[in-house]
Protein backbone atom coordinates (compact mmCIF):
# COMPACT_ATOMS: atom_id res chain seq x y z
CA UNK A 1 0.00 0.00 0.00
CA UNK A 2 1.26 3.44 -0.98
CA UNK A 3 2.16 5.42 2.30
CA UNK A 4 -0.34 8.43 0.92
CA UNK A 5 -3.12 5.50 1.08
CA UNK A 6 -1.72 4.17 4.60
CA UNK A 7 -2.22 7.31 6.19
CA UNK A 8 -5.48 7.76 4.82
CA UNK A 9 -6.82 4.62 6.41
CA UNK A 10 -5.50 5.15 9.63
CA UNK A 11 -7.12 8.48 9.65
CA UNK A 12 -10.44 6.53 8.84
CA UNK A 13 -10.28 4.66 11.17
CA UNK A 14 -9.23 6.06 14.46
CA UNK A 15 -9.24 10.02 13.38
CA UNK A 16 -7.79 10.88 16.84
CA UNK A 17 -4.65 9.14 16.46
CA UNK A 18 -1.71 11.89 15.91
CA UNK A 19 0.04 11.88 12.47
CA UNK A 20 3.32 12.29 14.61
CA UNK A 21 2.76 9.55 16.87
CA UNK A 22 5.25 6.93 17.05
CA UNK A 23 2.11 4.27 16.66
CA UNK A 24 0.86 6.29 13.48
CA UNK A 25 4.39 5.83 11.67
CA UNK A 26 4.61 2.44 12.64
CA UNK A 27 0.99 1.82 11.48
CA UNK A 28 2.28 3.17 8.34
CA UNK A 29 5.58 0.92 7.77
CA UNK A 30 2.95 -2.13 8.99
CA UNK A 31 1.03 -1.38 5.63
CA UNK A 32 3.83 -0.17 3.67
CA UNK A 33 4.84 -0.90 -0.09
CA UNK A 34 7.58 -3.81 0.17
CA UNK A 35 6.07 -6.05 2.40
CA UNK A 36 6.44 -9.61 1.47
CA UNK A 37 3.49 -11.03 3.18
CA UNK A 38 0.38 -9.21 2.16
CA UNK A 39 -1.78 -7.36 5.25
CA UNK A 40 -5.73 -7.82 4.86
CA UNK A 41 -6.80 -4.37 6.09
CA UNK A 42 -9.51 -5.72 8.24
CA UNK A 43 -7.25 -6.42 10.19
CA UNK A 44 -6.03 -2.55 11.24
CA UNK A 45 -10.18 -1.86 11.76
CA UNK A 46 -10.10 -4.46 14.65
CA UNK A 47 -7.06 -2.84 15.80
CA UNK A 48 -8.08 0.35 15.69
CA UNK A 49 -10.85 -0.21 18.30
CA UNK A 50 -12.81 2.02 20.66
CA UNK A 51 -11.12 3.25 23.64
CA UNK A 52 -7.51 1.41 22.94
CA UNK A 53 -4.59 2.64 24.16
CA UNK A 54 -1.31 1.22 21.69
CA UNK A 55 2.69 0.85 22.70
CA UNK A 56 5.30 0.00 20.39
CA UNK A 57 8.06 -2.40 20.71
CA UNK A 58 11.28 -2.65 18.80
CA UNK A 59 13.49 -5.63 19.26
CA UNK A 60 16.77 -6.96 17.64
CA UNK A 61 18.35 -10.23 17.84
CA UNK A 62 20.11 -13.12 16.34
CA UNK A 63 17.12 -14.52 14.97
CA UNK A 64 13.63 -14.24 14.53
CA UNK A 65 12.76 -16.24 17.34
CA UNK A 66 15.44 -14.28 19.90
CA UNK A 67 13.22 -11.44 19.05
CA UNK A 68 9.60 -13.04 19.78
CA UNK A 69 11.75 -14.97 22.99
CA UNK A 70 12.96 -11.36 24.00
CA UNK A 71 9.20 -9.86 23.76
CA UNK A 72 7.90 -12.58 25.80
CA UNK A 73 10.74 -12.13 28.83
CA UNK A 74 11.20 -9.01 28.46
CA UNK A 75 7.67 -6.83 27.72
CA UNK A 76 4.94 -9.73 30.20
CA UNK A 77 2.04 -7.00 29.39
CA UNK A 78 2.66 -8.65 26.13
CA UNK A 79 0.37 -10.95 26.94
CA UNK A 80 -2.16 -8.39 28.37
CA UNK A 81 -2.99 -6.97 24.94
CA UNK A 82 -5.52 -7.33 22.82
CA UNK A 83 -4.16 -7.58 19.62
CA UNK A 84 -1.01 -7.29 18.01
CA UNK A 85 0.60 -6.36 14.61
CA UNK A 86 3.71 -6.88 13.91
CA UNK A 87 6.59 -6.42 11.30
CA UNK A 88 10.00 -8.22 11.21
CA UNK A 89 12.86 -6.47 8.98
CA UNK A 90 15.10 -9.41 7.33
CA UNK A 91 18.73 -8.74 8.22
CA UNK A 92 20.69 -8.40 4.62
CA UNK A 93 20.53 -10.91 2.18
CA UNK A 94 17.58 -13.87 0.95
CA UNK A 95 14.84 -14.15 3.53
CA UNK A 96 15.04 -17.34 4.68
CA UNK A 97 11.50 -18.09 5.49
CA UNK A 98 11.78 -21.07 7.75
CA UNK A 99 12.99 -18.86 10.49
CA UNK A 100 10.22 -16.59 10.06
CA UNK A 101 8.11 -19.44 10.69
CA UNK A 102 9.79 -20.82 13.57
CA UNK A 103 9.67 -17.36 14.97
CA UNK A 104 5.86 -17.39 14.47
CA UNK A 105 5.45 -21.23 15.98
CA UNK A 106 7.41 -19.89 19.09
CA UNK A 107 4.67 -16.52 19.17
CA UNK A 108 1.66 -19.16 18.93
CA UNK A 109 3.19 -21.25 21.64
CA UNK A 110 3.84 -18.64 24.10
CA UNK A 111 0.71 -16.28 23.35
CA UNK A 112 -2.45 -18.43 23.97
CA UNK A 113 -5.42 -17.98 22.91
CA UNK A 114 -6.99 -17.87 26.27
CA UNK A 115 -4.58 -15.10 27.65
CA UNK A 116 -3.97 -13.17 24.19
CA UNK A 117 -7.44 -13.35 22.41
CA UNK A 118 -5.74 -13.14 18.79
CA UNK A 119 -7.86 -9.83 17.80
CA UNK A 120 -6.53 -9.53 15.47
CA UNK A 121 -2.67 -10.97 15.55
CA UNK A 122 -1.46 -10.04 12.24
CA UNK A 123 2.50 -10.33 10.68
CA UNK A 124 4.48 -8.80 7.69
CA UNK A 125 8.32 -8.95 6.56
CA UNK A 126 10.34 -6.57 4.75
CA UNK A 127 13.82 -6.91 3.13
CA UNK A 128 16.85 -4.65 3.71
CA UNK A 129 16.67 -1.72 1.64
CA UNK A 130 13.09 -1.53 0.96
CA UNK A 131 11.21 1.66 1.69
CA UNK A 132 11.00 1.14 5.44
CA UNK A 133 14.11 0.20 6.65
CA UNK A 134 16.71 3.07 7.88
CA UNK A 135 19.62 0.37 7.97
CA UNK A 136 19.98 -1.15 4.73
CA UNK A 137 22.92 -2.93 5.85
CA UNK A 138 22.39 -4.70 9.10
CA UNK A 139 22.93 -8.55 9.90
CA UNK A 140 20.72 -8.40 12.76
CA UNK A 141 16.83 -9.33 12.91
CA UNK A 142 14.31 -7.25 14.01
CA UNK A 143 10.88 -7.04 15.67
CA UNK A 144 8.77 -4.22 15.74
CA UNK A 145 5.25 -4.94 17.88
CA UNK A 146 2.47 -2.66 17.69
CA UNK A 147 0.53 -3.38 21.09
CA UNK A 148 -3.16 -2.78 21.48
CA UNK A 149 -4.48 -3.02 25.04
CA UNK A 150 -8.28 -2.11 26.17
CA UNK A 151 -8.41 1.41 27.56
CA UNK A 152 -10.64 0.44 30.42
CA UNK A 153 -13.59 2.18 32.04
């Protein structure tokens, strides 16, 4: 999705949310043009409930699963939230998709249903030197989690 058209949905759908917000850019880069597993938009509209308050997370590690193994240990409210989108940047090089999907075994295994609800729990992957990576360069994985927990009464 063309940023222009990114922004425009977000502002759709929760017309509140700050342009300059850390959660709005990362919104943005979720949807972004490059991503190598297509993001079904109904997914952001389930995120983008009433009365949700969001936190990012950015994690980097020697694999995909260090990441999702960091998030766990390292960020418990993790497993408060409500739903969860989430973008991995491929260090340089082919993606090698089997560690993308151990990475994404290992999140199913630690976040259960019963304590994470899955609304929604959606993924996306982008290569080194595509439009949303800073560090064209790197050797490292990364994470970045976009946290959605209920606002309360």
């Amino acid at each position: 999705m063309h940023p222009l058209d990114a922004k425009a949905l977000i502002k759709k759908l929760s017309p509140f949310m700050e342009e300059d917000s850390e959660v709005f850019r990362e919104l943005v880069s979720f949807l972004g043009q490059g991503a190598k597993v297509d993001v079904h938009h109904g997914d952001l509209s389930k995120f983008l409930g009433h009365r949700r308050l969001y936190r990012v997370i950015r994690l980097k590690g020697e694999s995909y699963k260090d990441c999702v193994y960091q998030l766990v240990d390292n960020y418990p409210e993790s497993m408060d939230a409500l739903g969860m989108l989430r973008y991995y940047k491929a260090p340089a090089g082919p993606v090698r998709w089997e560690e993308v999907e151990a990475a994404e075994i290992a999140m199913g295994n630690e976040l259960t249903m019963a304590s994470y609800g899955w609304m929604p729990d959606a993924w996306t992957l982008f290569e080194r030197g595509g439009d949303n990576t800073q560090d064209n360069e790197s050797d490292e994985h990364e994470l970045v989690a976009i946290l959605a927990f209920d606002l309360g009464e």
